[in-house]
Protein backbone atom coordinates (compact mmCIF):
# COMPACT_ATOMS: atom_id res chain seq x y z
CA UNK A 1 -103.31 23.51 -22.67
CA UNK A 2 -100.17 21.94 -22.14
CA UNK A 3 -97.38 20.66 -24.53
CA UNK A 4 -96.33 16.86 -24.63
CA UNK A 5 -92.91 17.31 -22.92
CA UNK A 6 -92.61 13.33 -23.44
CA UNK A 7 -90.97 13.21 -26.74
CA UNK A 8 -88.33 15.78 -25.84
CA UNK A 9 -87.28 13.59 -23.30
CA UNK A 10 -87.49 10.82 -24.21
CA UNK A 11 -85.02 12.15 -27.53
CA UNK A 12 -82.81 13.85 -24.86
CA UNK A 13 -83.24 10.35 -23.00
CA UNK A 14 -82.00 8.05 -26.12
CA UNK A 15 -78.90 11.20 -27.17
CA UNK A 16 -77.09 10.57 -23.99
CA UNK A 17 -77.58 6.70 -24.16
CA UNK A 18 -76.62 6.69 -27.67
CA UNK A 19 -73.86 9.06 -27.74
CA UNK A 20 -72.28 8.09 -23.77
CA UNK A 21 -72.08 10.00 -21.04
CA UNK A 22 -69.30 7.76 -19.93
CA UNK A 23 -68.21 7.58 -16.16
CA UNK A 24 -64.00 8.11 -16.21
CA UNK A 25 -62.27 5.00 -16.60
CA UNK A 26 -60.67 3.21 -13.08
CA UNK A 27 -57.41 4.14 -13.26
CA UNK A 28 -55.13 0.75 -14.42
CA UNK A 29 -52.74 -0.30 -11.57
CA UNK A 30 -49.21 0.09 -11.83
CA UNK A 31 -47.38 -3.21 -12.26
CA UNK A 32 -43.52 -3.42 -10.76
CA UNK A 33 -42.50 -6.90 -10.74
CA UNK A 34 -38.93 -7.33 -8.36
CA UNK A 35 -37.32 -10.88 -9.28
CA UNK A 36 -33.93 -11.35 -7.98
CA UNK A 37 -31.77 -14.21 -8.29
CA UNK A 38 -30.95 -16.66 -5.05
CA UNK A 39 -33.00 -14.49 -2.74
CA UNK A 40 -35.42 -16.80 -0.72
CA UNK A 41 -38.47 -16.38 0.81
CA UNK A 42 -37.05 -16.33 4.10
CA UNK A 43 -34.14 -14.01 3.57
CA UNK A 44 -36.78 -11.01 3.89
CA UNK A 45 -38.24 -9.71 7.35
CA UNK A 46 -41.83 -9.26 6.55
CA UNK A 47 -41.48 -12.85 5.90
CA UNK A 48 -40.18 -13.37 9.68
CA UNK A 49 -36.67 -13.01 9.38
CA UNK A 50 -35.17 -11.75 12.48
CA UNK A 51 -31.51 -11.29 11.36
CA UNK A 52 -32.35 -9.06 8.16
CA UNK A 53 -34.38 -6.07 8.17
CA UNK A 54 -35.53 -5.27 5.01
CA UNK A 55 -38.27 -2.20 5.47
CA UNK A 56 -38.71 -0.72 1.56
CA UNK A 57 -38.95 -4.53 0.73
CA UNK A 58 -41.60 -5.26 3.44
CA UNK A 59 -43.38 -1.88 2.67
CA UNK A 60 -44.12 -3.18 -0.98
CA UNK A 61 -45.40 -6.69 0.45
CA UNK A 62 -47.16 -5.31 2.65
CA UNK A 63 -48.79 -2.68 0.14
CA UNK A 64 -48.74 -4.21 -2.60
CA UNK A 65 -49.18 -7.98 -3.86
CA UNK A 66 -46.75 -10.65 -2.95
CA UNK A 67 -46.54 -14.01 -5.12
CA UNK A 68 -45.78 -16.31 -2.18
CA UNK A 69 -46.32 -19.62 -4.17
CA UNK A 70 -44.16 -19.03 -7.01
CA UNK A 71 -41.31 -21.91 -6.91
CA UNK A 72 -38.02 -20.84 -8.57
CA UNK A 73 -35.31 -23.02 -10.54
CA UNK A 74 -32.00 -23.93 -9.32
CA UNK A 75 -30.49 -21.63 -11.81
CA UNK A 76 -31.81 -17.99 -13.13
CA UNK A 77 -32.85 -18.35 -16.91
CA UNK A 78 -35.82 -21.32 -15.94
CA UNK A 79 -37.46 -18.76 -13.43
CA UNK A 80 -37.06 -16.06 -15.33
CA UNK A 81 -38.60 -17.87 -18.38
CA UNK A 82 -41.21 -19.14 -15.86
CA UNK A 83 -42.02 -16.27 -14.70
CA UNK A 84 -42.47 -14.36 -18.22
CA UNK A 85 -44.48 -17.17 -19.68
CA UNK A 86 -46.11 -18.88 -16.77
CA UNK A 87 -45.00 -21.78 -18.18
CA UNK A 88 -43.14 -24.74 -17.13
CA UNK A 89 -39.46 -24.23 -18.21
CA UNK A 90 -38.89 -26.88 -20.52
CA UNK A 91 -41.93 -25.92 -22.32
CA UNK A 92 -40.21 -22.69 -23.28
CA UNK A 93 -37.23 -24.08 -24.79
CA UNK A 94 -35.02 -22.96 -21.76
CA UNK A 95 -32.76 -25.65 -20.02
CA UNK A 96 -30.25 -23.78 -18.38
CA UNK A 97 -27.76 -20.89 -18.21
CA UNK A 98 -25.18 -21.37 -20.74
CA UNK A 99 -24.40 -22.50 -24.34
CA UNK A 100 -27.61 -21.14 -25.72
CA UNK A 101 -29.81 -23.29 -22.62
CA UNK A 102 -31.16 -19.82 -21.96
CA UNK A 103 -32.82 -18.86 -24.91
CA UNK A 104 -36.61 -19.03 -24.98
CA UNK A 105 -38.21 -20.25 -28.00
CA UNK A 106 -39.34 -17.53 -30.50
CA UNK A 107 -43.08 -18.42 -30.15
CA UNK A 108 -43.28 -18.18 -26.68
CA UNK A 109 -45.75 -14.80 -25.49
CA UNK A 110 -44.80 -12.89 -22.48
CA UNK A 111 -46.43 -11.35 -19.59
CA UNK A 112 -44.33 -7.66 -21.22
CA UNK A 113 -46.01 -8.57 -24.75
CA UNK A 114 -49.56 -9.02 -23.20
CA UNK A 115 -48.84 -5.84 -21.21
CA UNK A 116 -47.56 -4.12 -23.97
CA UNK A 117 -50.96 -5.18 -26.09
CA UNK A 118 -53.13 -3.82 -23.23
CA UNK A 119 -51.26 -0.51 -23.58
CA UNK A 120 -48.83 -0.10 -20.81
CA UNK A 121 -44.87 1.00 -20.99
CA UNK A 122 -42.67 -1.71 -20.19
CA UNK A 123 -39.19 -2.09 -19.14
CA UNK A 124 -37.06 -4.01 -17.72
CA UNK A 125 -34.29 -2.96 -15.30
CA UNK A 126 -31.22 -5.56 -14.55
CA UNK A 127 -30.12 -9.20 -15.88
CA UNK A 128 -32.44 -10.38 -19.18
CA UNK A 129 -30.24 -13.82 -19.44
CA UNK A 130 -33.23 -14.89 -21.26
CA UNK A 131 -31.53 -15.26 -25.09
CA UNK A 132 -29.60 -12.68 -26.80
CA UNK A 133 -28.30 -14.16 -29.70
CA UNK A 134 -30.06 -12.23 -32.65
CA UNK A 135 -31.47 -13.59 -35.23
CA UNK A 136 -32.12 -17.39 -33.25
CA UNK A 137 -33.06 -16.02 -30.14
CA UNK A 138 -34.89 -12.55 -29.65
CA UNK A 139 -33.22 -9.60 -27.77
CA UNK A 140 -35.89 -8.19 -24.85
CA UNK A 141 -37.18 -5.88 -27.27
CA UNK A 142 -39.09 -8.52 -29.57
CA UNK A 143 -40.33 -10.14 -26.60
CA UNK A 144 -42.64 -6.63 -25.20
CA UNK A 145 -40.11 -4.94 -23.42
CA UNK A 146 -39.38 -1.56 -24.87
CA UNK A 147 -37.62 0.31 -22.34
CA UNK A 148 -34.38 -1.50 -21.25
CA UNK A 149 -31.59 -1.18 -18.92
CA UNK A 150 -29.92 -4.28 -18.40
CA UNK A 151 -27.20 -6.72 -18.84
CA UNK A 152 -27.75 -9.49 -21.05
CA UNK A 153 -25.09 -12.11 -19.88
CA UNK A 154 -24.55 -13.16 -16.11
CA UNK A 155 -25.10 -10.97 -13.33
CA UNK A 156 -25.69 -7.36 -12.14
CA UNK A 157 -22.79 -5.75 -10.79
């Protein structure tokens, strides 16, 4: 006569339900964001320019993603804020680029802090002109950015 093999299985069955034989995780894209100040859309070649080439630039359009309906501010410190919050400018407390019109509000979350939460490394690599007045207004660091290389006021030289 034959054993029940049944319950053996079906504890085997229930151990590797319970205890996860987990398939490996999808490997979390790498995010590089490139935001430069008065560059416009037409001013690269992949976006039909025929007096610039601009190849590296066109290879990460082209293999990568490419916001092509984000709408910048006359000035830097709006898109910038903008672009960290997706939120409207004046929302953010930002007005403009000098006597303290840069600095973002200190409520305001963004897109480095949500990063940061979901467990990447962040950094940031150039011009912050986003508020660097300590205490008011915090430095990149408070706002999710933890590995920096920038300058704070005006422009990269």
């Amino acid at each position: 006569m034959r054993p029940h093999r049944f319950p053996t299985l079906l504890i085997a069955t229930l151990a590797v339900v319970t205890f996860g034989i987990q398939a490996p995780a999808a490997p979390r894209p790498n995010v590089v964001v490139i935001l430069t100040d008065d560059q416009g859309w037409g001013d690269l070649s992949s976006s039909g320019n025929t007096n610039l080439q601009t190849p590296h630039l066109d290879s990460l359009a082209r293999d990568g993603v490419s916001l092509d309906r984000f709408y910048v501010c006359a000035v830097c410190s709006p898109t910038r804020a903008e672009f960290l919050t997706g939120r409207y400018h004046p929302r953010t407390g930002v007005r403009g680029v000098s006597s303290g019109q840069e600095r973002m509000d200190l409520g305001e979350k963004t897109l480095a802090d949500t990063l940061k939460s979901a467990g990447y490394a962040t950094g940031a690599f150039g011009k912050w002109h986003n508020g660097s007045q300590c205490p008011t207004t915090p430095r990149p660091r408070v706002r999710g950015i933890l590995r920096l290389h920038l300058r704070t006021l005006g422009g990269v030289l």
